[in-house]
C-alpha atoms as a PDB file:
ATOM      1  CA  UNK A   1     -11.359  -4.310 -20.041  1.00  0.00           C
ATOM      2  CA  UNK A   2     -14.359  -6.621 -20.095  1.00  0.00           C
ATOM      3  CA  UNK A   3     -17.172  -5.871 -17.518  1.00  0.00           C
ATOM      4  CA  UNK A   4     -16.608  -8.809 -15.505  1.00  0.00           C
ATOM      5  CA  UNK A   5     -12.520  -7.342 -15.447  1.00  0.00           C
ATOM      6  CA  UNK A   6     -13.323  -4.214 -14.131  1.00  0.00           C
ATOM      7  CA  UNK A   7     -15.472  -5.912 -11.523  1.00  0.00           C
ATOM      8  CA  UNK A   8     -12.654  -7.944 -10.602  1.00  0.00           C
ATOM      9  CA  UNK A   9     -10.143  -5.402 -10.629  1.00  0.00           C
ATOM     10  CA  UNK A  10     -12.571  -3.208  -7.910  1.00  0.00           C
ATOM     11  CA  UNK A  11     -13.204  -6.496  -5.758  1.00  0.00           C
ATOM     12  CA  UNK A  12      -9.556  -6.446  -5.492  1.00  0.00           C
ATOM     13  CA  UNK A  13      -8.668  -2.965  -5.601  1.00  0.00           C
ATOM     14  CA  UNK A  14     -11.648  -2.712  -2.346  1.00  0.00           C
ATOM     15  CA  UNK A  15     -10.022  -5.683  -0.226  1.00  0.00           C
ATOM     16  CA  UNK A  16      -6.297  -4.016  -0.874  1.00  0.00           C
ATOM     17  CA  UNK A  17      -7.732  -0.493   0.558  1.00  0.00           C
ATOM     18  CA  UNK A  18     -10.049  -2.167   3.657  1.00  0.00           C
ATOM     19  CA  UNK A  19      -5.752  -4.389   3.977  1.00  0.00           C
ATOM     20  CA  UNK A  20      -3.885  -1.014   3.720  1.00  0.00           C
ATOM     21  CA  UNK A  21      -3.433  -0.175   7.424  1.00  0.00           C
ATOM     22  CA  UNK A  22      -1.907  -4.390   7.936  1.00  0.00           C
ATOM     23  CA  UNK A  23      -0.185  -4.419   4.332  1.00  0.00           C
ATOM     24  CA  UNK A  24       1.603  -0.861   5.303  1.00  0.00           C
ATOM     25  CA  UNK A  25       2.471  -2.535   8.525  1.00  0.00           C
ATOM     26  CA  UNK A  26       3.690  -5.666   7.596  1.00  0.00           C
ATOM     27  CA  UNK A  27       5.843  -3.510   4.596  1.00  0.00           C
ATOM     28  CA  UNK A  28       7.698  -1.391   6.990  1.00  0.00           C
ATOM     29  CA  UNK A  29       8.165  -4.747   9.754  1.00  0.00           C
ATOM     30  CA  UNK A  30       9.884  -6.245   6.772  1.00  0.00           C
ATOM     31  CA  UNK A  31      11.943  -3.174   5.453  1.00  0.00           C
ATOM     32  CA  UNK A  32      13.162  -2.899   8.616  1.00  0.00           C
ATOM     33  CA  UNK A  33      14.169  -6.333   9.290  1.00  0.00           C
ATOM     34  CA  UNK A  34      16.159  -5.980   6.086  1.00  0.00           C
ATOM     35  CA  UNK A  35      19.796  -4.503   6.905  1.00  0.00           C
ATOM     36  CA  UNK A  36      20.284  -3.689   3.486  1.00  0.00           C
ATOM     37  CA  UNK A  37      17.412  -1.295   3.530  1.00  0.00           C
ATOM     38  CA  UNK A  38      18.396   1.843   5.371  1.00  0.00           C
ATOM     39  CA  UNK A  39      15.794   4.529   3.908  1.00  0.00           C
ATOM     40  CA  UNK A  40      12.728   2.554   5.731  1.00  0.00           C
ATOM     41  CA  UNK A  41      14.768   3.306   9.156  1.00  0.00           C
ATOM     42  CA  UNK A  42      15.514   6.695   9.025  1.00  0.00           C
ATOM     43  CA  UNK A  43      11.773   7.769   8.065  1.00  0.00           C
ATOM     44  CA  UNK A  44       9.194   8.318  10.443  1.00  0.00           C
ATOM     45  CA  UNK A  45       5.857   6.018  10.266  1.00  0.00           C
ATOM     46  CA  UNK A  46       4.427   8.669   8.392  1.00  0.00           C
ATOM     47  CA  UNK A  47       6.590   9.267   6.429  1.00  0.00           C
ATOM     48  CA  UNK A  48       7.095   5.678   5.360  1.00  0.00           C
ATOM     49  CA  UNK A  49       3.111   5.564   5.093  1.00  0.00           C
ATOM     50  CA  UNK A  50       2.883   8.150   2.634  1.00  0.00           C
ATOM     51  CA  UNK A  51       6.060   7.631   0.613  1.00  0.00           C
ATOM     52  CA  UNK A  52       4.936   3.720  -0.317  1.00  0.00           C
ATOM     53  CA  UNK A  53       0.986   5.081  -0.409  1.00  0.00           C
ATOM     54  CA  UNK A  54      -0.956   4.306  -2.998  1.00  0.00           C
ATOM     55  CA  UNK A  55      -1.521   7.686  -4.527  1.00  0.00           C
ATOM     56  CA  UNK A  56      -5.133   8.997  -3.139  1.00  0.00           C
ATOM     57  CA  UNK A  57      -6.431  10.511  -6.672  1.00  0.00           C
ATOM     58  CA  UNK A  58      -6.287   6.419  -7.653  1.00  0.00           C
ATOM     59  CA  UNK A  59      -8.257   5.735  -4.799  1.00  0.00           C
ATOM     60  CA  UNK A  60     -10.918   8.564  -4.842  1.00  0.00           C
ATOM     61  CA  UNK A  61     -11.740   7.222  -8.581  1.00  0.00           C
ATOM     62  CA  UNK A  62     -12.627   3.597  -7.362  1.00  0.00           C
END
């Protein structure tokens, strides 16, 4: 990846983690407006948070 990539990438990769409370939110909202989803339902917030988490090794390394 060029230099100016990788800057980029970290830009975006910073304004996804300071998002990740809302984006988390605004995932489970619309899993469980969606009937056909049923695992989003029977999980706890948690749960749900964790499962659909970005994995925190990833995020230690930024």
């Amino acid at each position: 990846m060029k230099d100016t990539n990788i800057v980029q990438f970290k830009i975006f990769c910073d304004y996804l983690a300071a998002r990740r409370v809302a984006l988390l939110a605004a995932w489970r909202k619309a899993s469980e407006a969606d009937p056909r989803q049923t695992t989003a339902r029977s999980l706890t917030r948690a749960q749900f948070n964790l499962k659909t988490a970005v994995d925190p090794v990833f995020e230690a390394e930024k």
